[in-house]
C-alpha atoms as a PDB file:
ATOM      1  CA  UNK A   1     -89.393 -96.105  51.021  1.00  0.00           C
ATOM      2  CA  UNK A   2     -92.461 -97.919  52.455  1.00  0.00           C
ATOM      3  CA  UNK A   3     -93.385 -98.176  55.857  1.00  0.00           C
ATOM      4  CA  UNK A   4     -95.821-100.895  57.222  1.00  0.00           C
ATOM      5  CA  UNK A   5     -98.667-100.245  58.764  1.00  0.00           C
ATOM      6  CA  UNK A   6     -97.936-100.720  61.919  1.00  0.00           C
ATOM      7  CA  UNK A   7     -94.980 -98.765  62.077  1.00  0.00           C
ATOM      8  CA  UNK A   8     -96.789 -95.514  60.146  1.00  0.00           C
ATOM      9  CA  UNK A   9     -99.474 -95.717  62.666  1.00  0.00           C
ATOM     10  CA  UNK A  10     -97.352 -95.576  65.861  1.00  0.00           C
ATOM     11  CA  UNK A  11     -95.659 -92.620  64.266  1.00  0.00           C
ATOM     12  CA  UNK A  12     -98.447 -91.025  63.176  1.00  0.00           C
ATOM     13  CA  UNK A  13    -100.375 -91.581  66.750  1.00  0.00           C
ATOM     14  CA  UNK A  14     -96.963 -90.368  68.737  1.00  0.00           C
ATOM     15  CA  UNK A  15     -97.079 -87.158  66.006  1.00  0.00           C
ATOM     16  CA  UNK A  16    -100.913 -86.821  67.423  1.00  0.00           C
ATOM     17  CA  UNK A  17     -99.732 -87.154  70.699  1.00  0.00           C
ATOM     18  CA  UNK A  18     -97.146 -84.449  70.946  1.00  0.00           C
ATOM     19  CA  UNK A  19     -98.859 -81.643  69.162  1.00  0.00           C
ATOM     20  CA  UNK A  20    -101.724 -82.121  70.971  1.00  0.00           C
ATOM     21  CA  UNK A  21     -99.510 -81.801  74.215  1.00  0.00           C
ATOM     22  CA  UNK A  22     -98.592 -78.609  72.905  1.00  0.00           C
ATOM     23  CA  UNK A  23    -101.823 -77.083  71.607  1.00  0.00           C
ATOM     24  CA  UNK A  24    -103.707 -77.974  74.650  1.00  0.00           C
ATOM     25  CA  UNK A  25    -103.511 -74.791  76.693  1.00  0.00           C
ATOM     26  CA  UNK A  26    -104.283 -72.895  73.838  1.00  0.00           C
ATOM     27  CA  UNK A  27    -107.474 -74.446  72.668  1.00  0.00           C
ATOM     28  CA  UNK A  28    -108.699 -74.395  76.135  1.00  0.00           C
ATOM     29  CA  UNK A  29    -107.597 -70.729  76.325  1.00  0.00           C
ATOM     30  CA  UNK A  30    -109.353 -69.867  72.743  1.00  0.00           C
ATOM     31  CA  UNK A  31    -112.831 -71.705  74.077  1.00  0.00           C
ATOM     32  CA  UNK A  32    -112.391 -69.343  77.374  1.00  0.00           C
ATOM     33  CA  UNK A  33    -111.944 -66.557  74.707  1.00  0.00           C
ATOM     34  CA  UNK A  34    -108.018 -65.921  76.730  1.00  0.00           C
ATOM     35  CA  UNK A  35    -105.334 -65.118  75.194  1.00  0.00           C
ATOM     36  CA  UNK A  36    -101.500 -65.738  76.093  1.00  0.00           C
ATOM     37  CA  UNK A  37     -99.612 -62.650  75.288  1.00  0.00           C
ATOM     38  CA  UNK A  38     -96.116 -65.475  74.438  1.00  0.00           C
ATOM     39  CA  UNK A  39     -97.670 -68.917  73.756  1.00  0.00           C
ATOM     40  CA  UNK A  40    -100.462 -67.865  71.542  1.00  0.00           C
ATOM     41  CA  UNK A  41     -98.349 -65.541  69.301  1.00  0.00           C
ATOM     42  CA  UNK A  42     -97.632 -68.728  66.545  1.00  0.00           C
ATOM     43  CA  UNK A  43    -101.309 -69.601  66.300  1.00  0.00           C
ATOM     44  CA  UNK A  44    -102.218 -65.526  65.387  1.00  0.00           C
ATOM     45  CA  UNK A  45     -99.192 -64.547  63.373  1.00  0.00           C
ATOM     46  CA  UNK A  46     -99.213 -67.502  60.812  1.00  0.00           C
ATOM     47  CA  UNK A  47    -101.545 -68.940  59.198  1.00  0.00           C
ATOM     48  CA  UNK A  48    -101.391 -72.525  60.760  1.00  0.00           C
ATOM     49  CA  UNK A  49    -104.234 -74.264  62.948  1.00  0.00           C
ATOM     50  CA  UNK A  50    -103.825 -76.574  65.638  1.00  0.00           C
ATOM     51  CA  UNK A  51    -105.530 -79.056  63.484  1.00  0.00           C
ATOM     52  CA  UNK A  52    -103.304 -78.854  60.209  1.00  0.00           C
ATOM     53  CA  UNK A  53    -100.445 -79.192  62.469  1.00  0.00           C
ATOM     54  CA  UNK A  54    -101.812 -82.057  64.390  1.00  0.00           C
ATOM     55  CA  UNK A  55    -101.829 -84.032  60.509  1.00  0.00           C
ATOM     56  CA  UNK A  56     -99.045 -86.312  60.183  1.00  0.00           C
ATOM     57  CA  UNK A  57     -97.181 -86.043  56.684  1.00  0.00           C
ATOM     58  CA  UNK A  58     -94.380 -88.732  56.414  1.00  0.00           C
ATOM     59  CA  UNK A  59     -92.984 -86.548  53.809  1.00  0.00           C
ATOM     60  CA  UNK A  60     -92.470 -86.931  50.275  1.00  0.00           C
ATOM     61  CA  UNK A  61     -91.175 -90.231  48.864  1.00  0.00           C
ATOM     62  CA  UNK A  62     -92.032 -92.007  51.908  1.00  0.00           C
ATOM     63  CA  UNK A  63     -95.196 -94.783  51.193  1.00  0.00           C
ATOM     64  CA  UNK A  64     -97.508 -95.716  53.499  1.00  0.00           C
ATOM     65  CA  UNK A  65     -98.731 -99.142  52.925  1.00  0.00           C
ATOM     66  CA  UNK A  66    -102.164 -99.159  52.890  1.00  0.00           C
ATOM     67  CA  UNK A  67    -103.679-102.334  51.092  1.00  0.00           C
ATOM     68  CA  UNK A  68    -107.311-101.779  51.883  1.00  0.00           C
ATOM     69  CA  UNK A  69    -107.338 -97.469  51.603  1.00  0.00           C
ATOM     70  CA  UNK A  70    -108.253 -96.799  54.971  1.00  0.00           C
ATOM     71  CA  UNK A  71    -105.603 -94.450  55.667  1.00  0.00           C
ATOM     72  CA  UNK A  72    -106.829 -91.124  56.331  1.00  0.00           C
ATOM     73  CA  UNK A  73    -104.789 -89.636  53.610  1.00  0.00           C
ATOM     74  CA  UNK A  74    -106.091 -91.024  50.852  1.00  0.00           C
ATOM     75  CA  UNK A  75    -108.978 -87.957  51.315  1.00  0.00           C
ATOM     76  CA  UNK A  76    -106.012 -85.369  51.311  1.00  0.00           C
ATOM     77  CA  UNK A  77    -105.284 -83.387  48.572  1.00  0.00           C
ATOM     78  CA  UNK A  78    -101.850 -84.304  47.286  1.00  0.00           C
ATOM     79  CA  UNK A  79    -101.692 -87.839  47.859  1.00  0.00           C
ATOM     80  CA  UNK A  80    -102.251 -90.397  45.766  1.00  0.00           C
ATOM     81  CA  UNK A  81    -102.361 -94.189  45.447  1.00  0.00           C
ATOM     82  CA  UNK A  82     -99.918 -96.354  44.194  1.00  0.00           C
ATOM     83  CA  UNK A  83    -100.637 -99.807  44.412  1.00  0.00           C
ATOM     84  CA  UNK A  84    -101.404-100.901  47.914  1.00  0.00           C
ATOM     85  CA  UNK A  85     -99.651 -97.767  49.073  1.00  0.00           C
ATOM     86  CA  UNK A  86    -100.319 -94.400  49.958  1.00  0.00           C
ATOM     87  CA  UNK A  87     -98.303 -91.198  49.377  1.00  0.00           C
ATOM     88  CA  UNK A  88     -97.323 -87.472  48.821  1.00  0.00           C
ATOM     89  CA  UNK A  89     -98.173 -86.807  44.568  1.00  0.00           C
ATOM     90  CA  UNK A  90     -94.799 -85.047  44.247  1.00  0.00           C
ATOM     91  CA  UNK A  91     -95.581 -83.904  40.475  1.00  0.00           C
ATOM     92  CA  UNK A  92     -99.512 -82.950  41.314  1.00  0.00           C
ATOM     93  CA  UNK A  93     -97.862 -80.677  44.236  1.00  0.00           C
ATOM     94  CA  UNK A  94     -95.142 -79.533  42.546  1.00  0.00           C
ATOM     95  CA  UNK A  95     -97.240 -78.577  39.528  1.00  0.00           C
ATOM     96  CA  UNK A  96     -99.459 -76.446  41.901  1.00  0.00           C
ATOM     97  CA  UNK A  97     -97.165 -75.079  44.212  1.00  0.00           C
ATOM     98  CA  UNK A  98     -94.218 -75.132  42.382  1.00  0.00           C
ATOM     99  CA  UNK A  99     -93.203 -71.366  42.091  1.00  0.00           C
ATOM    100  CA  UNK A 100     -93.904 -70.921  46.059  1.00  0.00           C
ATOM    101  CA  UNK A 101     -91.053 -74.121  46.751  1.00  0.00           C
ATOM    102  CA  UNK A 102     -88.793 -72.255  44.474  1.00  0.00           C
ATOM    103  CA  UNK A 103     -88.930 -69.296  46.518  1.00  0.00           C
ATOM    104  CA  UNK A 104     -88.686 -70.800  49.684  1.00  0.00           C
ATOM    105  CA  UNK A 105     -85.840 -72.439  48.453  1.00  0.00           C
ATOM    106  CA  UNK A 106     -84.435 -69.260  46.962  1.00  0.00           C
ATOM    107  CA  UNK A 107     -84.871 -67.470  50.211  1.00  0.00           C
ATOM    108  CA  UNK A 108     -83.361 -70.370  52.653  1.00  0.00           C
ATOM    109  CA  UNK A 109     -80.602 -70.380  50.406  1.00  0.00           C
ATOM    110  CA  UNK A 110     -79.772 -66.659  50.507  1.00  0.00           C
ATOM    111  CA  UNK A 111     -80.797 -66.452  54.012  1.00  0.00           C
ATOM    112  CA  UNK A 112     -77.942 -69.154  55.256  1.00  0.00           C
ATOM    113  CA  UNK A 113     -75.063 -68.097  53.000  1.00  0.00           C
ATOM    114  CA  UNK A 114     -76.056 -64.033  54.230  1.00  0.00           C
ATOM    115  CA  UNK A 115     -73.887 -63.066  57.389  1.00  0.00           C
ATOM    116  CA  UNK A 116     -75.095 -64.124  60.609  1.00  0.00           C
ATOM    117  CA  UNK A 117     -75.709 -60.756  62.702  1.00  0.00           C
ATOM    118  CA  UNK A 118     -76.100 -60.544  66.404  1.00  0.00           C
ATOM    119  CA  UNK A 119     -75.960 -56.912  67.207  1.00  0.00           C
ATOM    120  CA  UNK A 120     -79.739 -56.212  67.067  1.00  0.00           C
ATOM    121  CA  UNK A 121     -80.774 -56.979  70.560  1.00  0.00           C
ATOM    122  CA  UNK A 122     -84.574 -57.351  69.905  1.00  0.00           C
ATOM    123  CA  UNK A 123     -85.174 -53.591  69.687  1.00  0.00           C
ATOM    124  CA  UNK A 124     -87.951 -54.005  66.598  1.00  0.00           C
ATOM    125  CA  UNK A 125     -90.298 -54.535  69.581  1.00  0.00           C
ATOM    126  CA  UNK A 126     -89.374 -51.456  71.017  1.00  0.00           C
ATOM    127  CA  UNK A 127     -89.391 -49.721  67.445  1.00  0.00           C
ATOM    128  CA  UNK A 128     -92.876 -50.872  67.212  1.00  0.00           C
ATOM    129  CA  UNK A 129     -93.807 -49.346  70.595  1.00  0.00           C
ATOM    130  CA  UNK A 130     -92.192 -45.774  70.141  1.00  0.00           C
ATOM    131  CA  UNK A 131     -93.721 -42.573  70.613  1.00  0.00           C
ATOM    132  CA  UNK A 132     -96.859 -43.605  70.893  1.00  0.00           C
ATOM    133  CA  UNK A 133     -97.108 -46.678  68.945  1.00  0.00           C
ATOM    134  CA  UNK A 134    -100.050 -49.100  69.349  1.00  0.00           C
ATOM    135  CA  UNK A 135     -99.006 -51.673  72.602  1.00  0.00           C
ATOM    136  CA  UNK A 136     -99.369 -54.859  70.782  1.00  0.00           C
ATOM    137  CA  UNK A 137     -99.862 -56.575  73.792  1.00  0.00           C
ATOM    138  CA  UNK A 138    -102.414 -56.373  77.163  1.00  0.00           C
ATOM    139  CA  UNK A 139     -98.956 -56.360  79.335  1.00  0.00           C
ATOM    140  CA  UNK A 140     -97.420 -53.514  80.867  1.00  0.00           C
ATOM    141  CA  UNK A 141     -94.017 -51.371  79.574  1.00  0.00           C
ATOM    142  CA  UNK A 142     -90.875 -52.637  81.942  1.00  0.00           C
ATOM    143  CA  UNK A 143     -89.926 -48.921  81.740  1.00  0.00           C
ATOM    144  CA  UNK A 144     -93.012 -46.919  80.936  1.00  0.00           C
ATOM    145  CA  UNK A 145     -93.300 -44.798  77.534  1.00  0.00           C
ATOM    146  CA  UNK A 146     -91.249 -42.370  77.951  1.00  0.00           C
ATOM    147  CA  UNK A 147     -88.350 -45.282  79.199  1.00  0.00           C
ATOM    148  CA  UNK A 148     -89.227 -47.254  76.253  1.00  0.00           C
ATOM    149  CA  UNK A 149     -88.569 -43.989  73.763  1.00  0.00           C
ATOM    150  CA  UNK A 150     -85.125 -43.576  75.315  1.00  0.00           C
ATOM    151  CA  UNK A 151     -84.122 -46.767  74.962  1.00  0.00           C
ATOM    152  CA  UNK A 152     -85.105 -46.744  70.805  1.00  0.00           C
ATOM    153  CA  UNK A 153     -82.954 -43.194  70.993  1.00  0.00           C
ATOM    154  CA  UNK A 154     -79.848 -44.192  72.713  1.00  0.00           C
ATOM    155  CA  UNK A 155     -78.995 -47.419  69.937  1.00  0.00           C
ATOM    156  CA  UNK A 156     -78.459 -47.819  66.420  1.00  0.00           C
ATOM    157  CA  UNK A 157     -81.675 -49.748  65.359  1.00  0.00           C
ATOM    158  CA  UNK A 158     -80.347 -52.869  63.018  1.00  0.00           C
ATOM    159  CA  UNK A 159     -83.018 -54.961  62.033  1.00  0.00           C
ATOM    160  CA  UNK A 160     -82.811 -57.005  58.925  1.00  0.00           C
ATOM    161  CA  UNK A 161     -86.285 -58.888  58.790  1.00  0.00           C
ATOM    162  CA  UNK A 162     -89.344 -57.278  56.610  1.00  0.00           C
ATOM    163  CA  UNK A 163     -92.133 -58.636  58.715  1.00  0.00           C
ATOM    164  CA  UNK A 164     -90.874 -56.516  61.857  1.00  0.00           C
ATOM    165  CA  UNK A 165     -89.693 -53.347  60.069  1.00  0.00           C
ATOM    166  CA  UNK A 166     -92.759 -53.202  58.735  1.00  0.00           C
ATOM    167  CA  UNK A 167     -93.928 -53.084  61.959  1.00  0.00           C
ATOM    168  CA  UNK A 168     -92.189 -50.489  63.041  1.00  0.00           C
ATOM    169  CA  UNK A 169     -94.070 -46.801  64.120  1.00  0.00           C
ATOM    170  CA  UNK A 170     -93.443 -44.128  61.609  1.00  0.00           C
ATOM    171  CA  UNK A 171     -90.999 -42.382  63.388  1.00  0.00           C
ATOM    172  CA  UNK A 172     -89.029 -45.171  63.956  1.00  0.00           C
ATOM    173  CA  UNK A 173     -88.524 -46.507  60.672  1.00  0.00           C
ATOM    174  CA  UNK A 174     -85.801 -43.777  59.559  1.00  0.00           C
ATOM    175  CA  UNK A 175     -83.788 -44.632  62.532  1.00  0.00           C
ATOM    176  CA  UNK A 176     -83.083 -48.255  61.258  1.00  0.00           C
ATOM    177  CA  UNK A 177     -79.798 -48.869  59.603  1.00  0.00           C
ATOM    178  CA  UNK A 178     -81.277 -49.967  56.585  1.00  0.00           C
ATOM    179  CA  UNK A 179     -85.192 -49.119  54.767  1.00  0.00           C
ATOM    180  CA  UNK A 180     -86.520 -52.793  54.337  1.00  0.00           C
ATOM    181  CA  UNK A 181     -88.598 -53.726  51.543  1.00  0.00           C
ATOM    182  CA  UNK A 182     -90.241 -56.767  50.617  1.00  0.00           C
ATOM    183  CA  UNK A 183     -88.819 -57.823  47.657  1.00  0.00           C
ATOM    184  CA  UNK A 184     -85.421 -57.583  49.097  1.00  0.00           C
ATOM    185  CA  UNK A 185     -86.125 -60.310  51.851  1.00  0.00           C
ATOM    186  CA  UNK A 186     -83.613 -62.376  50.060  1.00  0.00           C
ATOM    187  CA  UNK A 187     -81.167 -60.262  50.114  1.00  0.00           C
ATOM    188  CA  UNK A 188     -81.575 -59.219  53.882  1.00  0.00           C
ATOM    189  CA  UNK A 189     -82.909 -62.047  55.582  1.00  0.00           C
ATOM    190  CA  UNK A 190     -80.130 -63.559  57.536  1.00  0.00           C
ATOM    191  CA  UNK A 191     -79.116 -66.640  60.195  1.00  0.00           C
ATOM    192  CA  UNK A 192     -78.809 -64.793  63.493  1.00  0.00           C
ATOM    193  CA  UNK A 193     -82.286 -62.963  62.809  1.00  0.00           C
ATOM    194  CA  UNK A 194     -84.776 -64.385  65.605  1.00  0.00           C
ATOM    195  CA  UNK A 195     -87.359 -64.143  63.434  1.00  0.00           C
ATOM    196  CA  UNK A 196     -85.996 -65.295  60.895  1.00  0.00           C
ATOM    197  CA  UNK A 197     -85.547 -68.242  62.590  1.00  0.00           C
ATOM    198  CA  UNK A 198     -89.346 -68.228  64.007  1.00  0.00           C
ATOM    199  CA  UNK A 199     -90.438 -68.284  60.245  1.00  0.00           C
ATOM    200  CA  UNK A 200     -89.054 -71.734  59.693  1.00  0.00           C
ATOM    201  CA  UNK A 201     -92.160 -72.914  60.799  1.00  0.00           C
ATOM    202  CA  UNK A 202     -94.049 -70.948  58.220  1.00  0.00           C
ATOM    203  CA  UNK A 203     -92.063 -72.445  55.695  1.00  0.00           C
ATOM    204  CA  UNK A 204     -92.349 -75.827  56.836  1.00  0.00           C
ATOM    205  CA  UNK A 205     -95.796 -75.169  57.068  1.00  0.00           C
ATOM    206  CA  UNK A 206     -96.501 -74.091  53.559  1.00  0.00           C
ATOM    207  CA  UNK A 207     -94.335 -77.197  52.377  1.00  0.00           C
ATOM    208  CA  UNK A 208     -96.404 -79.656  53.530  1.00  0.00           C
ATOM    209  CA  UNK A 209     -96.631 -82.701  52.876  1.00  0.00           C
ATOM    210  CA  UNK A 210     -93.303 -82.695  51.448  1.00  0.00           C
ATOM    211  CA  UNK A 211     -92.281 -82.307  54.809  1.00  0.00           C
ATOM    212  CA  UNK A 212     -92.298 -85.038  57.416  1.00  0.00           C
ATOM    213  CA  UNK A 213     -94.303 -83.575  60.291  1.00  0.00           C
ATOM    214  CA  UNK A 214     -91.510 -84.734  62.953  1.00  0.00           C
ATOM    215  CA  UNK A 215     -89.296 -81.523  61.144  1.00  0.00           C
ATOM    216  CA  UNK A 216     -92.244 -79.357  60.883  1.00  0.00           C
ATOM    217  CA  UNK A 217     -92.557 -80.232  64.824  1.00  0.00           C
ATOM    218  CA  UNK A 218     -88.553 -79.169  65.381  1.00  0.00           C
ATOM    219  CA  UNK A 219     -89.464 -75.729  63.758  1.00  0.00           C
ATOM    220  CA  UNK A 220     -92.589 -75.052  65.797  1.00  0.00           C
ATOM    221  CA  UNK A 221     -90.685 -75.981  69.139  1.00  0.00           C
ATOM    222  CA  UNK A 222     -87.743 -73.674  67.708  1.00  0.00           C
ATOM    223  CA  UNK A 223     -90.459 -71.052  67.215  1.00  0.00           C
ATOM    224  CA  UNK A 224     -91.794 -71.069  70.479  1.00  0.00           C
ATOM    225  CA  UNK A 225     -88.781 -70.974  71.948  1.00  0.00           C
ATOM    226  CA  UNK A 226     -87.574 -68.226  69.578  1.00  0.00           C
ATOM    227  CA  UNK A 227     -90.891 -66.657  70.517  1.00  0.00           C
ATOM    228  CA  UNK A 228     -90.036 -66.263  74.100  1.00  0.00           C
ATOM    229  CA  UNK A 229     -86.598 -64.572  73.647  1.00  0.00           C
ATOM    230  CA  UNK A 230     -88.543 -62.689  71.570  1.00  0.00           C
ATOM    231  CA  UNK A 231     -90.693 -61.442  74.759  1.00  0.00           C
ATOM    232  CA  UNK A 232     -88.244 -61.575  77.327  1.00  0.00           C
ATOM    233  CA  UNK A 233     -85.857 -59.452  75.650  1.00  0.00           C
ATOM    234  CA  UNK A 234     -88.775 -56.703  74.538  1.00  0.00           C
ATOM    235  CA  UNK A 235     -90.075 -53.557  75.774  1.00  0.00           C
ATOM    236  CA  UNK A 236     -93.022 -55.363  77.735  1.00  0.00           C
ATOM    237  CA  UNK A 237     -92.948 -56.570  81.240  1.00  0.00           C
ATOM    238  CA  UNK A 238     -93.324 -60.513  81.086  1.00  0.00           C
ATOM    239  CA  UNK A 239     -92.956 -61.422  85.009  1.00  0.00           C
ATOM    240  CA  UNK A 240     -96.835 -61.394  85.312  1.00  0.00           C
ATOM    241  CA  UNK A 241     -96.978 -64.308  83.362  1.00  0.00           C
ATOM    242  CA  UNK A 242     -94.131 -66.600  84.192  1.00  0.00           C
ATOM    243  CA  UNK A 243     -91.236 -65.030  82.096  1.00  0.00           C
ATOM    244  CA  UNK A 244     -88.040 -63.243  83.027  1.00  0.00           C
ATOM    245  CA  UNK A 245     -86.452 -60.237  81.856  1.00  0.00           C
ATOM    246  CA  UNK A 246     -83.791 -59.894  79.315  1.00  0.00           C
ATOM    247  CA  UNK A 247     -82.965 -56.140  79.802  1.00  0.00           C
ATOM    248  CA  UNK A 248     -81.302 -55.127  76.512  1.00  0.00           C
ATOM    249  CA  UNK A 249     -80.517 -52.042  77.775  1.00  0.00           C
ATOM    250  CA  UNK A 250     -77.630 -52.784  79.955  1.00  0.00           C
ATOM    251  CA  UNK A 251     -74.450 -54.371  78.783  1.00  0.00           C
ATOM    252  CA  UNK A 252     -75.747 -57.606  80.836  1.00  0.00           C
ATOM    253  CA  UNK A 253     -79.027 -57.824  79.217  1.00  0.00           C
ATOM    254  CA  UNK A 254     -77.204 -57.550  75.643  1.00  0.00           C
ATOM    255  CA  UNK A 255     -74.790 -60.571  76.633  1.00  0.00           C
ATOM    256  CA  UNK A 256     -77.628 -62.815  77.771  1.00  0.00           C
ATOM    257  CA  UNK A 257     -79.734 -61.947  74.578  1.00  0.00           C
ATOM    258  CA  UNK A 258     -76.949 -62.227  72.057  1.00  0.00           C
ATOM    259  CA  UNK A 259     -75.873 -66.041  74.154  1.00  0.00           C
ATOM    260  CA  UNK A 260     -79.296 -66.976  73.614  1.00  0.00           C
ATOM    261  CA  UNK A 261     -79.695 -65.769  69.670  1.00  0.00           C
ATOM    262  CA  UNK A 262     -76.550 -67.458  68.766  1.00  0.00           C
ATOM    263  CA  UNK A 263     -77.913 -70.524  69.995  1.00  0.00           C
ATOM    264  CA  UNK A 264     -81.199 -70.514  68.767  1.00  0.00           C
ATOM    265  CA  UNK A 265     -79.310 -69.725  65.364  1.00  0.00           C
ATOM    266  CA  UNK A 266     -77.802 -72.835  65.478  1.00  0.00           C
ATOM    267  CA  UNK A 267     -80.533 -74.924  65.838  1.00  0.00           C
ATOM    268  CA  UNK A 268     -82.244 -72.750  63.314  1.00  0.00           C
ATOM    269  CA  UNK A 269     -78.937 -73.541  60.402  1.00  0.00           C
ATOM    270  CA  UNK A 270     -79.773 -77.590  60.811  1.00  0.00           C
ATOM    271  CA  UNK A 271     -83.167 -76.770  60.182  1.00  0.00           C
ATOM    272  CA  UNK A 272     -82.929 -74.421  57.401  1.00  0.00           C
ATOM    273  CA  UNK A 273     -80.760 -76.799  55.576  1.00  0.00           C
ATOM    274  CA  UNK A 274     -83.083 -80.207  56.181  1.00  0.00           C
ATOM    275  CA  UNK A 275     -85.675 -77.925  54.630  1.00  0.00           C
ATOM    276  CA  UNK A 276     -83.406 -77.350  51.889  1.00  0.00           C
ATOM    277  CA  UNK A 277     -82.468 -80.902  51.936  1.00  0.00           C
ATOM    278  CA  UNK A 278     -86.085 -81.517  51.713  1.00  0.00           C
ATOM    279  CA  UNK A 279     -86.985 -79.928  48.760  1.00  0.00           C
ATOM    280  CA  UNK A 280     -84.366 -80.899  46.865  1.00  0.00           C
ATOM    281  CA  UNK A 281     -85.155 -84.329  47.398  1.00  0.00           C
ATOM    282  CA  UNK A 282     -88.814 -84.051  46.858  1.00  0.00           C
ATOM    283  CA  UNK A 283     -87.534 -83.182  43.394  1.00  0.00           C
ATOM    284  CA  UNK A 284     -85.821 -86.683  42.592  1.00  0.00           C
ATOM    285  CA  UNK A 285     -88.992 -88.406  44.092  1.00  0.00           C
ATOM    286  CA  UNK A 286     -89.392 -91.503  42.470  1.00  0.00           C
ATOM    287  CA  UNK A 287     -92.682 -93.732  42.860  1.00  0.00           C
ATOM    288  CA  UNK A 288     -91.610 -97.398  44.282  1.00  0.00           C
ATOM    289  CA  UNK A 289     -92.086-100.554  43.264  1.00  0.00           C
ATOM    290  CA  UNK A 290     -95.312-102.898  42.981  1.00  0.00           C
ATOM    291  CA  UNK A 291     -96.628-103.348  46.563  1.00  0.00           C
ATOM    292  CA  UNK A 292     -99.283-105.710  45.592  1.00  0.00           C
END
């Protein structure tokens, strides 16, 4: 497919226009030297800044026609120029980043055909609080240490995802269902996980450009919105800075947590499988013809 230069532009400019809607607050709050104990949480934990987000990738096999090479990405690496078009160099990518795509693939894969679980309730924040864990956060505990401890004491813990087991305080990693380990992701990763959903946009990220950047902008907003379930339903108290409470302790708080988690899993299964989708495609890439 090529797109004409006019229409690659106003995409490209309305891209611009809505991450920088949503990055605002936070560069202003990282010039103040603030921080946002919700909002700020995606630009810490992964490895994406405003800026590489803010680049618009039409995605691979998509050409942008460029006749006189003034399109920005013709100084990116993987792109290349084809004519009087511009676009993603599939193979060059591939070549270079072609073990990480497999795995991504490999864990998407195994994380949407694993069975969805919703009987976690958010606890591996409070698991990462108990008995004296480090607060991760400048925010208060809703019910104080000693509150908190119960809480991790009175339920099963059942988290599934690596990157908040590993989290965990020492004494509360034996009291998980399972011991997590890294190279078992695959195996354990699964749909209803929040974060698992919330690390999406990691993989979206780290398959750019094959990505279009409008999908890569559906997993950051699923992120963020992953990312303050995430909050609501943990041991901190969130009401001093906008938020509600999601009080997983009570059978109320459970019900509102798991309604919410099932439908941010949802969204999260359409986006797992474009990614899939995505890469898949990106495999079958074929360049076009003359543009001259």
């Amino acid at each position: 497919m090529i797109l004409d230069a006019q229409v690659w532009r106003e995409r490209q400019q309305a891209h611009h226009d809505a991450v920088d809607q949503r990055t605002a607050a936070h560069l202003t709050r990282r010039r103040r030297q603030e921080k946002h104990p919700v909002y700020d949480f995606l630009f810490e934990y992964y490895p994406v800044r405003p800026a590489h987000l803010r680049r618009w990738h039409p995605g691979a096999g998509v050409w942008l026609e460029d006749p006189e090479g003034h399109a920005v990405h013709n100084r990116w690496r993987d792109y290349t120029r084809h004519h009087a078009a511009v676009g993603v160099d599939v193979a060059s990518f591939l070549a270079r980043r072609g073990t990480a795509v497999d795995d991504i693939e490999h864990l998407l894969c195994s994380t949407a055909a694993n069975s969805a679980h919703f009987d976690c309730f958010g606890l591996h924040e409070w698991a990462m609080c108990y008995r004296g864990g480090e607060l991760r956060h400048d925010l208060p505990l809703r019910l104080g240490r000693a509150g908190t401890d119960a809480v991790v004491e009175d339920h099963q813990l059942k988290c599934t995802h690596y990157d908040a087991y590993r989290f965990f305080t020492a004494p509360a990693r034996p009291l998980n269902l399972t011991v997590l380990h890294r190279d078992e992701q695959p195996r354990n990763d699964q749909p209803g996980c929040v974060h698992a959903t919330m690390d999406l946009y990691k993989w979206a990220a780290k398959l750019a450009p094959l990505v279009p950047s409008e999908v890569w902008l559906e997993t950051f907003d699923l992120a963020m919105d992953a990312r303050v379930l995430d909050m609501e339903a943990s041991p901190y108290d969130c009401r001093g800075v906008g938020f509600g409470v999601v009080a997983v302790e009570t059978p109320e708080g459970k019900a509102e947590y798991v309604r919410r988690q099932r439908r941010l899993a949802e969204r999260a299964d359409l986006l797992r499988a474009r990614l899939v989708a995505l890469i898949q495609a990106a495999r079958r890439v074929k360049l076009p013809a003359n543009t001259d």
